[in-house]
PDB file of N, CA and C in Angstrom:
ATOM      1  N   UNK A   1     -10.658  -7.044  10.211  1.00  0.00           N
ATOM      2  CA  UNK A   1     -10.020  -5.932   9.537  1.00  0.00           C
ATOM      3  C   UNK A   1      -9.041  -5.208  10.472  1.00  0.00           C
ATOM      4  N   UNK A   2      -9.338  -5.046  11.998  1.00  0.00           N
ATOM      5  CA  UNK A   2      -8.401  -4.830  13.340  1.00  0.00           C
ATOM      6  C   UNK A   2      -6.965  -5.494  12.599  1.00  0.00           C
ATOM      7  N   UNK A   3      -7.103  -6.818  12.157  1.00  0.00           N
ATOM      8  CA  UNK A   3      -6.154  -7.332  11.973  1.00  0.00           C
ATOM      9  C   UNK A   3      -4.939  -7.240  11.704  1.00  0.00           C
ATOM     10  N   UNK A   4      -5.795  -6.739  10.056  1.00  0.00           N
ATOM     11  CA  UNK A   4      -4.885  -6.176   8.697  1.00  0.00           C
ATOM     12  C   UNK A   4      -4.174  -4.945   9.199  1.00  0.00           C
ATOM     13  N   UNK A   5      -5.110  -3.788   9.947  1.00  0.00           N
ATOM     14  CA  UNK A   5      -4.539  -2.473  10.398  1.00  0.00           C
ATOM     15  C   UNK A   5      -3.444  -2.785  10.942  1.00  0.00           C
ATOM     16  N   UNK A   6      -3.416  -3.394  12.361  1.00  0.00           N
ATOM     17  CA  UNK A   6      -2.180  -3.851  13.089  1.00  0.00           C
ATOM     18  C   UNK A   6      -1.194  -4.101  12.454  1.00  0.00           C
ATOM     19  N   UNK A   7      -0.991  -5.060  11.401  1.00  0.00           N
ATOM     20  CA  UNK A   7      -0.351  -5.191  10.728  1.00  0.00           C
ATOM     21  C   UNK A   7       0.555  -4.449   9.593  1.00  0.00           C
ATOM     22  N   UNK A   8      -0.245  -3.606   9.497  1.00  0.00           N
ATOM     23  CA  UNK A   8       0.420  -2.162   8.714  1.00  0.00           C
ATOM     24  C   UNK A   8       1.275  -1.385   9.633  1.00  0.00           C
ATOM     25  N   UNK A   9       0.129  -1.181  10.700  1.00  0.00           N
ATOM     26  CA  UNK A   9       1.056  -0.177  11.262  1.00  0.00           C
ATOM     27  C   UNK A   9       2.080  -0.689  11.889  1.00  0.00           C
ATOM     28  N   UNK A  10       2.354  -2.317  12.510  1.00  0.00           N
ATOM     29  CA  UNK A  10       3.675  -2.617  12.739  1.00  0.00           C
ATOM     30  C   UNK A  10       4.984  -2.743  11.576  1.00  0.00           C
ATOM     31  N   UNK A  11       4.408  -2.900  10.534  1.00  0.00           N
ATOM     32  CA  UNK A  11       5.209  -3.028   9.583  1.00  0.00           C
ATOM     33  C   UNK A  11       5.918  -1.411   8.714  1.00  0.00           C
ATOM     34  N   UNK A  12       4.887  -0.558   8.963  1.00  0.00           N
ATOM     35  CA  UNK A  12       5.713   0.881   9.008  1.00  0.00           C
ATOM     36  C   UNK A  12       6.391   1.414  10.161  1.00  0.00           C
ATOM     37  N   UNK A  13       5.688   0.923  11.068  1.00  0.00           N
ATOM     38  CA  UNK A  13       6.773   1.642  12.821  1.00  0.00           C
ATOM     39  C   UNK A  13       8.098   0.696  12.827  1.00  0.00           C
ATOM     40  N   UNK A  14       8.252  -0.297  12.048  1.00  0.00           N
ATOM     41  CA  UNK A  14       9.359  -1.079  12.167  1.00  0.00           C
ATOM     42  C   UNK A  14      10.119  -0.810  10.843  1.00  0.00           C
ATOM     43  N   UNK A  15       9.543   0.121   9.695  1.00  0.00           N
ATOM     44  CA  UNK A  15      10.471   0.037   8.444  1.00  0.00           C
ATOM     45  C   UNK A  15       9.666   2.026   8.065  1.00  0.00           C
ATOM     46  N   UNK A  16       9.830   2.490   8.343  1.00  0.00           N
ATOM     47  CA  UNK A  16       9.315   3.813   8.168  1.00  0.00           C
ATOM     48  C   UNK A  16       9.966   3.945   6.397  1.00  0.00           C
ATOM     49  N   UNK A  17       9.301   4.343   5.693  1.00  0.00           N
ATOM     50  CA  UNK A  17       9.631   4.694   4.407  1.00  0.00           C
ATOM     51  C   UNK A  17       8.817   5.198   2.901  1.00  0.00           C
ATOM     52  N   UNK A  18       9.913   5.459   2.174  1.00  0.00           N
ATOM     53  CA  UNK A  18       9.264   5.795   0.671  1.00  0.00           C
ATOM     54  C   UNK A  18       8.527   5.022   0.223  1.00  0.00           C
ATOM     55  N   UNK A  19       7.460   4.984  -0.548  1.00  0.00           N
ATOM     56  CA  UNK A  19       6.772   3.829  -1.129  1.00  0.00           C
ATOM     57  C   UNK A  19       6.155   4.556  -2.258  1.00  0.00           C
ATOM     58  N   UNK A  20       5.481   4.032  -3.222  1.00  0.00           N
ATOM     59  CA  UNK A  20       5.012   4.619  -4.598  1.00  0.00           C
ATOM     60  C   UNK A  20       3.542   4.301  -4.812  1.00  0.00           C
ATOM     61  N   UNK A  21       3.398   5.338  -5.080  1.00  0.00           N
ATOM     62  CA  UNK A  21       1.786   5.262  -5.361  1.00  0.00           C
ATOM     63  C   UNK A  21       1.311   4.299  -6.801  1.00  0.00           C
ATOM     64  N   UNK A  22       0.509   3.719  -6.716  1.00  0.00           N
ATOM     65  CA  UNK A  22       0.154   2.732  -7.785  1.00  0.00           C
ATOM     66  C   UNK A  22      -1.381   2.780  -8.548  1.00  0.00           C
ATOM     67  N   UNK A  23      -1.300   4.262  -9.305  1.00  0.00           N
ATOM     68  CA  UNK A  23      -2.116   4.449 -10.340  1.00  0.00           C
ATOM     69  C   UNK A  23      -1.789   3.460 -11.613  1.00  0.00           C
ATOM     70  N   UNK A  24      -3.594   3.155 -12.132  1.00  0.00           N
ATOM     71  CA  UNK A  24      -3.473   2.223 -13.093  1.00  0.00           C
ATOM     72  C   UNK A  24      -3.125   2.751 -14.473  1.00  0.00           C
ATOM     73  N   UNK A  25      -3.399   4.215 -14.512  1.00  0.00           N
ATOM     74  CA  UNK A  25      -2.800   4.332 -15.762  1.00  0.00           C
ATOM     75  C   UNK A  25      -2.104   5.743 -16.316  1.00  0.00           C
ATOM     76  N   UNK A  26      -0.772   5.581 -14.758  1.00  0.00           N
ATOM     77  CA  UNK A  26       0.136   6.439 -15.468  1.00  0.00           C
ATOM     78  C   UNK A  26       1.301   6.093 -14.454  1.00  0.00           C
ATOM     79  N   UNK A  27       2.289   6.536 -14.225  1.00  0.00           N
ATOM     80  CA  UNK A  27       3.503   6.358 -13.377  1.00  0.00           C
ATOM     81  C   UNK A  27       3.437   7.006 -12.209  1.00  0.00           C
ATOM     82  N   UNK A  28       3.588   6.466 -11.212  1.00  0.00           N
ATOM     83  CA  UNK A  28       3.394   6.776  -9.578  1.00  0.00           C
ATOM     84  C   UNK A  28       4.223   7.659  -9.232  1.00  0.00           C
ATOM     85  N   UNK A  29       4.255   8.189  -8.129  1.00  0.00           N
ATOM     86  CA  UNK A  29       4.329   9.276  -6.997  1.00  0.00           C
ATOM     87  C   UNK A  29       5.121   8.601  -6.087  1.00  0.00           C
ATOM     88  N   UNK A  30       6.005   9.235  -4.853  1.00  0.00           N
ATOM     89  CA  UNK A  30       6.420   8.836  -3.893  1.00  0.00           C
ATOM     90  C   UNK A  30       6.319   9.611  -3.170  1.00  0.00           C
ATOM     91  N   UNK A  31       5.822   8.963  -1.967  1.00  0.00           N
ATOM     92  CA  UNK A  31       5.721   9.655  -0.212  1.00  0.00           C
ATOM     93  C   UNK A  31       6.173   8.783   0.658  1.00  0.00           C
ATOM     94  N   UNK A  32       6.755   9.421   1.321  1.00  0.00           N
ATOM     95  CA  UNK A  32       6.733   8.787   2.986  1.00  0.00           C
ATOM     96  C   UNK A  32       5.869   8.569   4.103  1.00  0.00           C
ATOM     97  N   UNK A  33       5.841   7.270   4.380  1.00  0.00           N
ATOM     98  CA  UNK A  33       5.110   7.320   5.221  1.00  0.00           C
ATOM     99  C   UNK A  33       5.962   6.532   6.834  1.00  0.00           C
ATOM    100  N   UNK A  34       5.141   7.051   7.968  1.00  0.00           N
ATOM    101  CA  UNK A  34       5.614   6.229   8.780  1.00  0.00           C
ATOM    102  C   UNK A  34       4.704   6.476  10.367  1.00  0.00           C
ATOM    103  N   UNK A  35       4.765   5.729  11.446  1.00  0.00           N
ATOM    104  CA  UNK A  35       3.818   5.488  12.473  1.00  0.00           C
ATOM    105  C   UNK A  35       4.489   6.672  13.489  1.00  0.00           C
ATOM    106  N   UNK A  36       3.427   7.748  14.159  1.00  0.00           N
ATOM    107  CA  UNK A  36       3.573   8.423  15.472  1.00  0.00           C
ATOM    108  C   UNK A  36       2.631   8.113  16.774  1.00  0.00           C
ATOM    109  N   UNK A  37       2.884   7.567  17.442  1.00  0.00           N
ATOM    110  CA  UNK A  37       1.683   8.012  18.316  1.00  0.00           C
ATOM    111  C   UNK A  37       0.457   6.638  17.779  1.00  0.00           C
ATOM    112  N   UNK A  38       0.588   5.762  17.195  1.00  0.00           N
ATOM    113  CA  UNK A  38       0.312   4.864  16.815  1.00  0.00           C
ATOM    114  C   UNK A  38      -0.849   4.787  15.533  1.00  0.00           C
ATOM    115  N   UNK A  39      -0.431   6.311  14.836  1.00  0.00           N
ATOM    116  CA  UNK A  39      -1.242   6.951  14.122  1.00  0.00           C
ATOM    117  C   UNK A  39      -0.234   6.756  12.559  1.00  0.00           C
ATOM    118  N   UNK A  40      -0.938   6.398  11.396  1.00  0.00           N
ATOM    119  CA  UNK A  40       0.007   6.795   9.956  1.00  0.00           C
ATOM    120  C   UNK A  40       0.499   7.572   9.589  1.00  0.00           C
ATOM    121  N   UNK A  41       1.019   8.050   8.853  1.00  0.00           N
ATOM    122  CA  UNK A  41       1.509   9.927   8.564  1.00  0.00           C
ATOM    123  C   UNK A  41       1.771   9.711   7.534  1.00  0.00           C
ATOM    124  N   UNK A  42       1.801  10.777   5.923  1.00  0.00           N
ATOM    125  CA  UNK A  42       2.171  10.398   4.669  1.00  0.00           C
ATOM    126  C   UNK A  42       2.279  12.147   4.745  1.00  0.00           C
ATOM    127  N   UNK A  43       4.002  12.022   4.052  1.00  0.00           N
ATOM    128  CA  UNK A  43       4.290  13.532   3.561  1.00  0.00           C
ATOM    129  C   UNK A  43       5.442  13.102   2.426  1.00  0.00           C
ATOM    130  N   UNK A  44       6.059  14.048   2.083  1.00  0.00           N
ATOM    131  CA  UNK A  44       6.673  14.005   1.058  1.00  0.00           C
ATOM    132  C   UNK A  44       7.779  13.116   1.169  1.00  0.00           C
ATOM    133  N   UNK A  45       8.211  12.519  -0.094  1.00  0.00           N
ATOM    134  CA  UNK A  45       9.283  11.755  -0.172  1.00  0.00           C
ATOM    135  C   UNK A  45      10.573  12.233   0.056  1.00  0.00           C
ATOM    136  N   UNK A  46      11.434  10.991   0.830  1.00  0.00           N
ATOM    137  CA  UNK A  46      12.631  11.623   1.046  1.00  0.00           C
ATOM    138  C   UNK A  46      13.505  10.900   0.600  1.00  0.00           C
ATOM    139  N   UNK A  47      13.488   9.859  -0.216  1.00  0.00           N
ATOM    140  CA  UNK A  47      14.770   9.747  -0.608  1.00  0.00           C
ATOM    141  C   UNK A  47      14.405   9.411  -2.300  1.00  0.00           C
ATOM    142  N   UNK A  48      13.291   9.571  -3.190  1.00  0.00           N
ATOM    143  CA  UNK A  48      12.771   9.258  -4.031  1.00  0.00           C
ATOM    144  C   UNK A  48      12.085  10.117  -5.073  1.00  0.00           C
ATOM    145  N   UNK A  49      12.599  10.797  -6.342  1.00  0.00           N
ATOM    146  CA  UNK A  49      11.305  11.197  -6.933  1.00  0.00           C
ATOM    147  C   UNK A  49      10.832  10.707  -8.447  1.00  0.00           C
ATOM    148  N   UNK A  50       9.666  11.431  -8.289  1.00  0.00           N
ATOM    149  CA  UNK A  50       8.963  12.614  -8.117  1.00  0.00           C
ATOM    150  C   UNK A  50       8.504  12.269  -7.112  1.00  0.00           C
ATOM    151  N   UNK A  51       8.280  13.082  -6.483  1.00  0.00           N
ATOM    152  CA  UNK A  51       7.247  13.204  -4.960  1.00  0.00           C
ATOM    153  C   UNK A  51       5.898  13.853  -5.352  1.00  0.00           C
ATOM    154  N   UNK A  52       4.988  13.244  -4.478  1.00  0.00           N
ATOM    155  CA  UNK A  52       3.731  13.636  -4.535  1.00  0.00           C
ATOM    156  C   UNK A  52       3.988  15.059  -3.703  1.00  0.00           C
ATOM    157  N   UNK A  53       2.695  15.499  -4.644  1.00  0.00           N
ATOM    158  CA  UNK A  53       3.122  17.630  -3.968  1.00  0.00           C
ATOM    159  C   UNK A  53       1.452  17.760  -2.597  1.00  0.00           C
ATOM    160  N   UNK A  54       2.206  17.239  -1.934  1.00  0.00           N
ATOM    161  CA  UNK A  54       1.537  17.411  -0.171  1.00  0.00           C
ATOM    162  C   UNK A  54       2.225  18.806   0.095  1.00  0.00           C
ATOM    163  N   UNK A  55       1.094  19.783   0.515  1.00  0.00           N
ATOM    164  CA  UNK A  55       1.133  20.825   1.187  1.00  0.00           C
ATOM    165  C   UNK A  55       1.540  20.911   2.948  1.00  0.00           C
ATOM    166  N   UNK A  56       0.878  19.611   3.206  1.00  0.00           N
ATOM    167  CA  UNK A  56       1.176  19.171   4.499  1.00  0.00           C
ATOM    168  C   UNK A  56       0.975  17.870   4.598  1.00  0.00           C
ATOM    169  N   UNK A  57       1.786  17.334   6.518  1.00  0.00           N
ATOM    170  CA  UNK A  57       1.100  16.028   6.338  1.00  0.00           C
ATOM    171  C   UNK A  57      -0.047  15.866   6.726  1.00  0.00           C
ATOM    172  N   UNK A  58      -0.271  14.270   6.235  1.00  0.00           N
ATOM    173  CA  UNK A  58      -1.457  13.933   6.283  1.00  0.00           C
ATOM    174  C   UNK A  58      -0.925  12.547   7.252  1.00  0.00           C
ATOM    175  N   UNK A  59      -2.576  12.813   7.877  1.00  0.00           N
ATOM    176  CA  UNK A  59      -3.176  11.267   9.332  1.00  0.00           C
ATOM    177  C   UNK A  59      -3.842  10.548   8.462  1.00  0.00           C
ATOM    178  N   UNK A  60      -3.669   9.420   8.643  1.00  0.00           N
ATOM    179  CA  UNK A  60      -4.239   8.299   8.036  1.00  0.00           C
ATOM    180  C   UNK A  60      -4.950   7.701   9.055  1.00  0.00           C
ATOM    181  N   UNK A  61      -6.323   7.437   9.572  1.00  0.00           N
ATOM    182  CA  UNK A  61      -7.110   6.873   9.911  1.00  0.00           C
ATOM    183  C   UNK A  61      -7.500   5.279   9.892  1.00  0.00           C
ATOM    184  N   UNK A  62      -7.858   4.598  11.003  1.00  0.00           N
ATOM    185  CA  UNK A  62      -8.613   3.496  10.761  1.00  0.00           C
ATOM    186  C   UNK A  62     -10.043   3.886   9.889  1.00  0.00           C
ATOM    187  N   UNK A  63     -10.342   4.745  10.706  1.00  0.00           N
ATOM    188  CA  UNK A  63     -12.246   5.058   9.976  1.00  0.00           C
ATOM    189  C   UNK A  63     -11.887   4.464   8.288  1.00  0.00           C
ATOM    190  N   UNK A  64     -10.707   5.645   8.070  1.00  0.00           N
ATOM    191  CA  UNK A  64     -10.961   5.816   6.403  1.00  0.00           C
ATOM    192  C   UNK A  64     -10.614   4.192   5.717  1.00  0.00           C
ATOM    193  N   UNK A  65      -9.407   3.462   6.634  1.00  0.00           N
ATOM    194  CA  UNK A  65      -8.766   2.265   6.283  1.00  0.00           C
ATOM    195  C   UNK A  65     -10.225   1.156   5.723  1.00  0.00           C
ATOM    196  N   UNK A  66     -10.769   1.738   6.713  1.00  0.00           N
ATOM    197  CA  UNK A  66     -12.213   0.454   7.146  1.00  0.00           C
ATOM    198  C   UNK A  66     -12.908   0.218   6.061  1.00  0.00           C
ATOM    199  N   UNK A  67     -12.999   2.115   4.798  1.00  0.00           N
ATOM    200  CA  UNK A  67     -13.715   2.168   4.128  1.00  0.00           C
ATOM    201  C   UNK A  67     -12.740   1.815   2.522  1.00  0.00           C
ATOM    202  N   UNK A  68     -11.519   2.234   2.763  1.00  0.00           N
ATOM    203  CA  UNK A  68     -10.557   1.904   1.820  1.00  0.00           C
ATOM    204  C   UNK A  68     -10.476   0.031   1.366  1.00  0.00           C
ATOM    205  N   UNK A  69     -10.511  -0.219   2.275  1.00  0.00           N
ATOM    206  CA  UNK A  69      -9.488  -1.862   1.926  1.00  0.00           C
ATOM    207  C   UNK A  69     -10.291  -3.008   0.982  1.00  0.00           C
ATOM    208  N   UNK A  70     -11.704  -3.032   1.783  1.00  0.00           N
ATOM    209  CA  UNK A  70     -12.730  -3.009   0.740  1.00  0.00           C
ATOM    210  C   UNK A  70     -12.666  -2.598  -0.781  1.00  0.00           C
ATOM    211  N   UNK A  71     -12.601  -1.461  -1.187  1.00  0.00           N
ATOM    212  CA  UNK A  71     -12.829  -0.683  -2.572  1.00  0.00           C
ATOM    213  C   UNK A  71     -11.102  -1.281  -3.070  1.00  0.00           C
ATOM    214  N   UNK A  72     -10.295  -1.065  -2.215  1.00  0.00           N
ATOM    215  CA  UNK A  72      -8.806  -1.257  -3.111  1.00  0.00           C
ATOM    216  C   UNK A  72      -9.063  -3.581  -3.581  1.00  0.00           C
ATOM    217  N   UNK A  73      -9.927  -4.164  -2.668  1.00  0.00           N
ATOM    218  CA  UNK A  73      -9.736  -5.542  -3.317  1.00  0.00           C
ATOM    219  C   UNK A  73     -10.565  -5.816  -4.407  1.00  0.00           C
ATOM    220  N   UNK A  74     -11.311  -4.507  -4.582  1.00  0.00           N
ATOM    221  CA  UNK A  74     -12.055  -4.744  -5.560  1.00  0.00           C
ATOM    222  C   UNK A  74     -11.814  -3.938  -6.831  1.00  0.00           C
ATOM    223  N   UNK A  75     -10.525  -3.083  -6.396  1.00  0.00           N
ATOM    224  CA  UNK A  75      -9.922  -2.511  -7.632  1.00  0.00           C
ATOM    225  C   UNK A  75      -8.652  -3.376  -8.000  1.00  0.00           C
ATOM    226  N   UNK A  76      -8.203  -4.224  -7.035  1.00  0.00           N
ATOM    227  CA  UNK A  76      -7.028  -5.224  -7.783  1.00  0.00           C
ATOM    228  C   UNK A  76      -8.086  -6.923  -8.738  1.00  0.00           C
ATOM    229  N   UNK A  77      -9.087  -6.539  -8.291  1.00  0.00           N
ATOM    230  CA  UNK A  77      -9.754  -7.673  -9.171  1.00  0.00           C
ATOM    231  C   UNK A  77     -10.490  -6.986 -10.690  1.00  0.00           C
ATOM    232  N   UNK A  78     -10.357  -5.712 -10.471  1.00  0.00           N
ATOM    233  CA  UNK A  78     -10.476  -4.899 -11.916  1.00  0.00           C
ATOM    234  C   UNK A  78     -12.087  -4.039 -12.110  1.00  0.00           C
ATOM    235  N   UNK A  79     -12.330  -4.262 -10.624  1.00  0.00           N
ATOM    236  CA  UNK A  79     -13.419  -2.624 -10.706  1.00  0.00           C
ATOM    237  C   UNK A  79     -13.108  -1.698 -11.404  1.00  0.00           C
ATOM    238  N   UNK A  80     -14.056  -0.766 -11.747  1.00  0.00           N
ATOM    239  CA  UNK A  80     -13.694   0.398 -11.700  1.00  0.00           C
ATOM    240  C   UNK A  80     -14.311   1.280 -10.668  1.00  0.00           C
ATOM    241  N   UNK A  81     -13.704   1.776  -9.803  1.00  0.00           N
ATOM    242  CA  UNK A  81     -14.077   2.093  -8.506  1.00  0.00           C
ATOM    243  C   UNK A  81     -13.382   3.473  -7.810  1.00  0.00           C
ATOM    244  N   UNK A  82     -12.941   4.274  -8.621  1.00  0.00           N
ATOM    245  CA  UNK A  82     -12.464   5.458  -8.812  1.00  0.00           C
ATOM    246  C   UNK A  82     -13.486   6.524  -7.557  1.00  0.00           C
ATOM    247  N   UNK A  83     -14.659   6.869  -8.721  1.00  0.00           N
ATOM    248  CA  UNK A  83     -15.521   7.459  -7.851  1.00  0.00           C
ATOM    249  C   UNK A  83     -15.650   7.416  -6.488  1.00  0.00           C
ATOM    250  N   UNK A  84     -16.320   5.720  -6.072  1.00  0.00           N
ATOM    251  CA  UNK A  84     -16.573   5.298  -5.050  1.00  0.00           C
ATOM    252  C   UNK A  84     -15.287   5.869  -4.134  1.00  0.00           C
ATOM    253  N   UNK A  85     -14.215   5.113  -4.227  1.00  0.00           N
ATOM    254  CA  UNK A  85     -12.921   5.897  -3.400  1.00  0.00           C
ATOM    255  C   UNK A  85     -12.858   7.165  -2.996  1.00  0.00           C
ATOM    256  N   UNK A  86     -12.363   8.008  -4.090  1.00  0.00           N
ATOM    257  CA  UNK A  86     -12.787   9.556  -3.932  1.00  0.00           C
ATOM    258  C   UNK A  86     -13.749  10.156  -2.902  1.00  0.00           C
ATOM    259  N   UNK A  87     -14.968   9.256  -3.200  1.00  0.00           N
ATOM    260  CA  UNK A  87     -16.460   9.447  -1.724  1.00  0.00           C
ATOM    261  C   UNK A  87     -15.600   9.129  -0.823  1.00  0.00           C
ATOM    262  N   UNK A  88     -14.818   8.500  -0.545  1.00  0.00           N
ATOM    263  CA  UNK A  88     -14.387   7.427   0.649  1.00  0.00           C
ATOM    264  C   UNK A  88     -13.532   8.432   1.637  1.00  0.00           C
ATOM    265  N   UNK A  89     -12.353   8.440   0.872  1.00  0.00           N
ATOM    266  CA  UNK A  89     -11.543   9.227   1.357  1.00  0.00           C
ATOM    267  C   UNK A  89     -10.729   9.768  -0.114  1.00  0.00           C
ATOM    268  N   UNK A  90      -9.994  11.002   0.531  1.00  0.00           N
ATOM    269  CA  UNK A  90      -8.910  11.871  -0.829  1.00  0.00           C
ATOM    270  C   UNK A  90      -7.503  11.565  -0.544  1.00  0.00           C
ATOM    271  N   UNK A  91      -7.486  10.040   0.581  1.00  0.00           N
ATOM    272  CA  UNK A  91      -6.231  10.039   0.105  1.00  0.00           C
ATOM    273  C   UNK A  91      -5.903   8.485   0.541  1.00  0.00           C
ATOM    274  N   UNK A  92      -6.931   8.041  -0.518  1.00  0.00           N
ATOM    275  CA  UNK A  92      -7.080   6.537  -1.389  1.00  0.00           C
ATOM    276  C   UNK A  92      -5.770   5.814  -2.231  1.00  0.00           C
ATOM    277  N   UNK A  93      -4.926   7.147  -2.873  1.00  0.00           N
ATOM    278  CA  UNK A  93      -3.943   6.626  -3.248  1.00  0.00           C
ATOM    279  C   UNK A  93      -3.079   6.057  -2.820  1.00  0.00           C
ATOM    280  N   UNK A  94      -2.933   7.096  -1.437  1.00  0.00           N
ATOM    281  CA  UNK A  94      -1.480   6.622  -0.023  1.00  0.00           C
ATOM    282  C   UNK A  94      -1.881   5.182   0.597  1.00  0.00           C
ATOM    283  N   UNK A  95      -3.569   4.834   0.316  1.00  0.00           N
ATOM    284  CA  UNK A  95      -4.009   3.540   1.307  1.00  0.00           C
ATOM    285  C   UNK A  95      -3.098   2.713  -0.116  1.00  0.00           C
ATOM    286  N   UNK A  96      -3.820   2.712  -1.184  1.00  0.00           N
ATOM    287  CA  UNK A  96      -3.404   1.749  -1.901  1.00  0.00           C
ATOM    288  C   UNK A  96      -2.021   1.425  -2.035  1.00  0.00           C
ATOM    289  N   UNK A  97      -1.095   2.545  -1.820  1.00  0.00           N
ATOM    290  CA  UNK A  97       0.292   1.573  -1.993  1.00  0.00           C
ATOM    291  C   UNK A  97       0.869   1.110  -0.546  1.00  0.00           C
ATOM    292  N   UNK A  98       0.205   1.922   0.577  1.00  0.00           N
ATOM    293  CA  UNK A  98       0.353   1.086   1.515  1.00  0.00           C
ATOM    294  C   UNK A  98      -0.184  -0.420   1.940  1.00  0.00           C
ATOM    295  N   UNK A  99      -1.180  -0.801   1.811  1.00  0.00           N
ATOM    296  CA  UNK A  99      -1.886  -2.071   1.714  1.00  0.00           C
ATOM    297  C   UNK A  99      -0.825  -2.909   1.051  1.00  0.00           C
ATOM    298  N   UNK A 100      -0.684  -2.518  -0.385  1.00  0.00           N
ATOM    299  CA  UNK A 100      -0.009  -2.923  -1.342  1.00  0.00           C
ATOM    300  C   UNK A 100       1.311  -3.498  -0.978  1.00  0.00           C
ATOM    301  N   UNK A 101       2.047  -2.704  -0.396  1.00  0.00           N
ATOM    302  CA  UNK A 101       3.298  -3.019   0.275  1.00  0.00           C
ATOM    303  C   UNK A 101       3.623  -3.327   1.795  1.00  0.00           C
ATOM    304  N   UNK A 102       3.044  -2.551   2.321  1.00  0.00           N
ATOM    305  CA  UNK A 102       2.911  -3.264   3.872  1.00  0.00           C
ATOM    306  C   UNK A 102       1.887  -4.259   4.283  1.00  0.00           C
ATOM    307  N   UNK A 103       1.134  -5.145   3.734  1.00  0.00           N
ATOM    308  CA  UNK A 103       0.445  -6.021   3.612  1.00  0.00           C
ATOM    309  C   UNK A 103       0.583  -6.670   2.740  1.00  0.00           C
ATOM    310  N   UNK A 104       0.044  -6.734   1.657  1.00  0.00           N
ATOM    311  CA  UNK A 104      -0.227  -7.711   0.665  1.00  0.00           C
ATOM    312  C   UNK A 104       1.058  -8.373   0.571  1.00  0.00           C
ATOM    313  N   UNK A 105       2.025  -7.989  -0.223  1.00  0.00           N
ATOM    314  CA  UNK A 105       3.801  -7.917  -0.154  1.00  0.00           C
ATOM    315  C   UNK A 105       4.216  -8.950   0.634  1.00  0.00           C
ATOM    316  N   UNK A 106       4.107  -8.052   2.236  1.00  0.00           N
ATOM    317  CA  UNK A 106       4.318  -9.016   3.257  1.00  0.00           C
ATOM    318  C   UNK A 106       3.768 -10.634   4.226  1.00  0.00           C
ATOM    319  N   UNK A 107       2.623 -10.417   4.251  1.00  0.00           N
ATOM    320  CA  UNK A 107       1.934 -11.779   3.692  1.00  0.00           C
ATOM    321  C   UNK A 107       1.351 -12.215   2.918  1.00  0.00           C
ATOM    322  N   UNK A 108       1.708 -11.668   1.595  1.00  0.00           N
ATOM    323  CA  UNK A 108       1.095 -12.388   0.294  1.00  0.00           C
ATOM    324  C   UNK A 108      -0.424 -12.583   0.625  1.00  0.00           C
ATOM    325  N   UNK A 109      -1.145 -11.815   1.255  1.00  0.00           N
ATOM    326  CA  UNK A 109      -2.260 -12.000   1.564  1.00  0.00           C
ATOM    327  C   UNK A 109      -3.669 -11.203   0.454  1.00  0.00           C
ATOM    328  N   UNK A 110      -4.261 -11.493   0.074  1.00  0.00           N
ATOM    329  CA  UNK A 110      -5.389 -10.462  -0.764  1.00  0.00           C
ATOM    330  C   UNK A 110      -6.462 -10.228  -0.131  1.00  0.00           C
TER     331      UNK A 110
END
């Protein structure tokens, strides 16, 4: 799972950007995200809206990744796994379109 992380975070420290959140049943959000300090960051969108309404930014964690990536392959195979997430972390949405696009996307990997 070291793996997959690495892989994200080289693929945002090398393309820093907007990306869209990917709720199943309504139209997504956009934030920015991008790598400091070898850490994630997700705040508001900048070249895209609607923007998700972040008060501030937010750190994105391995801890939370560890507990995310899990629950998101089992929500692209059609869990319903809402709850569980929510327990996980509150900001499940930003993992999922990151995975989504800086992983999956990029090596077509599941």
């Amino acid at each position: 799972m070291e793996n997959i992380y690495k892989k994200i975070i080289d693929n945002i420290k090398n393309n820093p950007r907007d990306l869209k959140t990917i709720p199943i049943s309504r139209t997504g959000r956009w934030f920015y995200t991008y790598v400091q300090n070898g850490n994630i960051y997700v705040d508001i969108a900048r070249n895209h809206k609607p923007s998700s309404q972040l008060k501030m930014i937010r750190k994105l964690n391995y801890n939370d990744f560890e507990k995310v990536y899990p629950i998101y392959l089992r929500r692209v195979n059609g869990e319903q796994i809402s709850q569980e997430a929510t327990a996980a972390t509150r900001n499940q949405v930003y993992w999922y379109a990151i995975i989504e696009n800086c992983y999956v996307k990029e090596d077509g990997e599941n």
